[in-house]
C-alpha atoms as a PDB file:
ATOM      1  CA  UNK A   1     -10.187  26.606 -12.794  1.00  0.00           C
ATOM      2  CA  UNK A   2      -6.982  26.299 -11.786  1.00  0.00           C
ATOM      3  CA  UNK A   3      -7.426  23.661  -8.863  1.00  0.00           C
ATOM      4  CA  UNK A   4      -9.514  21.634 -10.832  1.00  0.00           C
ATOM      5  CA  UNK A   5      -6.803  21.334 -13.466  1.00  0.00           C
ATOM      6  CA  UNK A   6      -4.419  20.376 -10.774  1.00  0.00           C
ATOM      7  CA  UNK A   7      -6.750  17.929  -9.178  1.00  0.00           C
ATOM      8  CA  UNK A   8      -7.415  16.188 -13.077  1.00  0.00           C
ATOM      9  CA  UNK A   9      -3.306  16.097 -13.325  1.00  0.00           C
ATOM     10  CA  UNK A  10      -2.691  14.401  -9.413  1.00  0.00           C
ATOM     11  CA  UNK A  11      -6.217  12.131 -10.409  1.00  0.00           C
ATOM     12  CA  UNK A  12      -4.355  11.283 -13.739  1.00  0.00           C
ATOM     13  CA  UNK A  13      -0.779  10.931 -12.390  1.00  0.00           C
ATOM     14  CA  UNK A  14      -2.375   8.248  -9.435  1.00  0.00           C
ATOM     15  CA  UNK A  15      -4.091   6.157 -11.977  1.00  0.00           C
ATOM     16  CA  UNK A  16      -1.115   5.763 -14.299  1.00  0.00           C
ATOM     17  CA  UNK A  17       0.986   4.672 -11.295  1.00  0.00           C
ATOM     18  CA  UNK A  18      -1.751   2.021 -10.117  1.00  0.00           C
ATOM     19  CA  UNK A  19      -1.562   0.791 -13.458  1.00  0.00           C
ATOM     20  CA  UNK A  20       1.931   0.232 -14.008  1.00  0.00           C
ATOM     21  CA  UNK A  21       2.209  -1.277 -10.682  1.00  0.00           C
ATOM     22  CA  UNK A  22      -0.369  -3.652 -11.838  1.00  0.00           C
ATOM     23  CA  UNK A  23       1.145  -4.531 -14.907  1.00  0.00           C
ATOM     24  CA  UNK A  24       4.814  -4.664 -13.955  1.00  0.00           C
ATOM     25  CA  UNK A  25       5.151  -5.614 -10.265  1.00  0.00           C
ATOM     26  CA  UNK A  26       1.829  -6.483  -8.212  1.00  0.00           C
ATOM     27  CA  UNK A  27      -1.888  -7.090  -8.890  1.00  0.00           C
ATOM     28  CA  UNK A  28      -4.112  -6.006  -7.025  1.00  0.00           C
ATOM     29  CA  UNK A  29      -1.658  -3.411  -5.512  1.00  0.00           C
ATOM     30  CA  UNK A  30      -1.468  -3.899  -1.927  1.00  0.00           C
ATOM     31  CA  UNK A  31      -3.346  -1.215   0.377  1.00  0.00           C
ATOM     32  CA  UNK A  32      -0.198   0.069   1.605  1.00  0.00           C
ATOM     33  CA  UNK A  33       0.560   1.629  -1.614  1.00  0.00           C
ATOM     34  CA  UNK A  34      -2.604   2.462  -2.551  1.00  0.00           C
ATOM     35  CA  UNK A  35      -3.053   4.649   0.694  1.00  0.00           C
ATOM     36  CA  UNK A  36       0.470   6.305  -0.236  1.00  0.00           C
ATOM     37  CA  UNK A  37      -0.721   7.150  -3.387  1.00  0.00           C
ATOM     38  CA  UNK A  38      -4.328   8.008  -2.424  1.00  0.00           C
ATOM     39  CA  UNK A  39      -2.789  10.377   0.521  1.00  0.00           C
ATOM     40  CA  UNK A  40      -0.374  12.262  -1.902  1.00  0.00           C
ATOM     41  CA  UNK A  41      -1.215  15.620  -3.799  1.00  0.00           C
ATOM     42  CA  UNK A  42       2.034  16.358  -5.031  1.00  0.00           C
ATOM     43  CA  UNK A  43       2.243  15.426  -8.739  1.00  0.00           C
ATOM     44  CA  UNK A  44       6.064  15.540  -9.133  1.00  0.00           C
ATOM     45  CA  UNK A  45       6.403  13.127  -6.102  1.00  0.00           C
ATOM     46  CA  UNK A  46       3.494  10.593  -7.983  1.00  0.00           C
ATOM     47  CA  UNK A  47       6.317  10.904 -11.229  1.00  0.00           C
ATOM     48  CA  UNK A  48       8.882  10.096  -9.122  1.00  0.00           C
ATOM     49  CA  UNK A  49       7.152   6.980  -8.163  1.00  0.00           C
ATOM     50  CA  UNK A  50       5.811   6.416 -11.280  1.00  0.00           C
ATOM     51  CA  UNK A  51       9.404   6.091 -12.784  1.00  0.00           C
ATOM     52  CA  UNK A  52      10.689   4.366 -10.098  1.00  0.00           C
ATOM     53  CA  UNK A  53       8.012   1.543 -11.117  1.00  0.00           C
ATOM     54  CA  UNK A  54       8.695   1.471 -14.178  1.00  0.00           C
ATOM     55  CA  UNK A  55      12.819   0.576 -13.685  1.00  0.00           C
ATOM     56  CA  UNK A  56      12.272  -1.059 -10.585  1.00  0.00           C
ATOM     57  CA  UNK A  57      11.827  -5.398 -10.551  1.00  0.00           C
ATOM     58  CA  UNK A  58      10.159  -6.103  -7.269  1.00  0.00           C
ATOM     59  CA  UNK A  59       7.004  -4.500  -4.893  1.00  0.00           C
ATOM     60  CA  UNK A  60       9.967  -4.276  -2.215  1.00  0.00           C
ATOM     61  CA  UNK A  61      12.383  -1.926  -4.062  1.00  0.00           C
ATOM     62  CA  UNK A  62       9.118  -0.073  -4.501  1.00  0.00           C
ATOM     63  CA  UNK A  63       8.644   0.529  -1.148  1.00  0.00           C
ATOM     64  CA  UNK A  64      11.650   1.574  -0.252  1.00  0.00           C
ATOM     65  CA  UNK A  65      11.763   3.935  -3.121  1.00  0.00           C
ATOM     66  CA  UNK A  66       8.493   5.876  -1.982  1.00  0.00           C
ATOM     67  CA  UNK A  67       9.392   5.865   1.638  1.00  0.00           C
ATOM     68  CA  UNK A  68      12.755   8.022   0.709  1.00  0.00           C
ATOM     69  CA  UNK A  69      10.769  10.823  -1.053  1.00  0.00           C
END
C-alpha cells in the first residue's frame, strides 16, 4: 500500500511541474526536462523544481536550477 501511495504522490508531483512549466515558461516542455522529470522518484527533489518554476522567468534558469539538485 505503501509504494503505491508513494508512486500516486511522485505521479502527482511530475504532473504539477509539467504543468506549471507549461503555463509559466515553455509549451510543449522540451524533452530534456521531461526526461529529468520522468527519470526522478524523489518527491522532495520534483518540489524543489516545482518551486523553482514557479519564481523562476526563463526555461534557462530552469535548467540550471535542476542540474544543481
Amino acid at each position: 500500500l505503501k509504494r503505491g501511495e508513494d508512486r500516486g504522490i511522485v505521479l502527482k508531483a511530475r504532473q504539477d511541474l509539467w504543468k506549471v512549466i507549461r503555463r509559466r515558461l515553455i509549451d510543449p516542455v522540451p524533452e530534456d526536462l521531461l526526461l529529468a522529470i520522468e527519470g526522478t522518484n524523489d518527491p522532495s527533489v520534483l518540489e524543489k523544481w516545482f518551486d523553482a518554476a514557479l519564481e523562476l522567468s526563463d526555461v534557462g534558469e530552469l535548467r540550471k536550477a535542476m542540474k544543481s539538485g
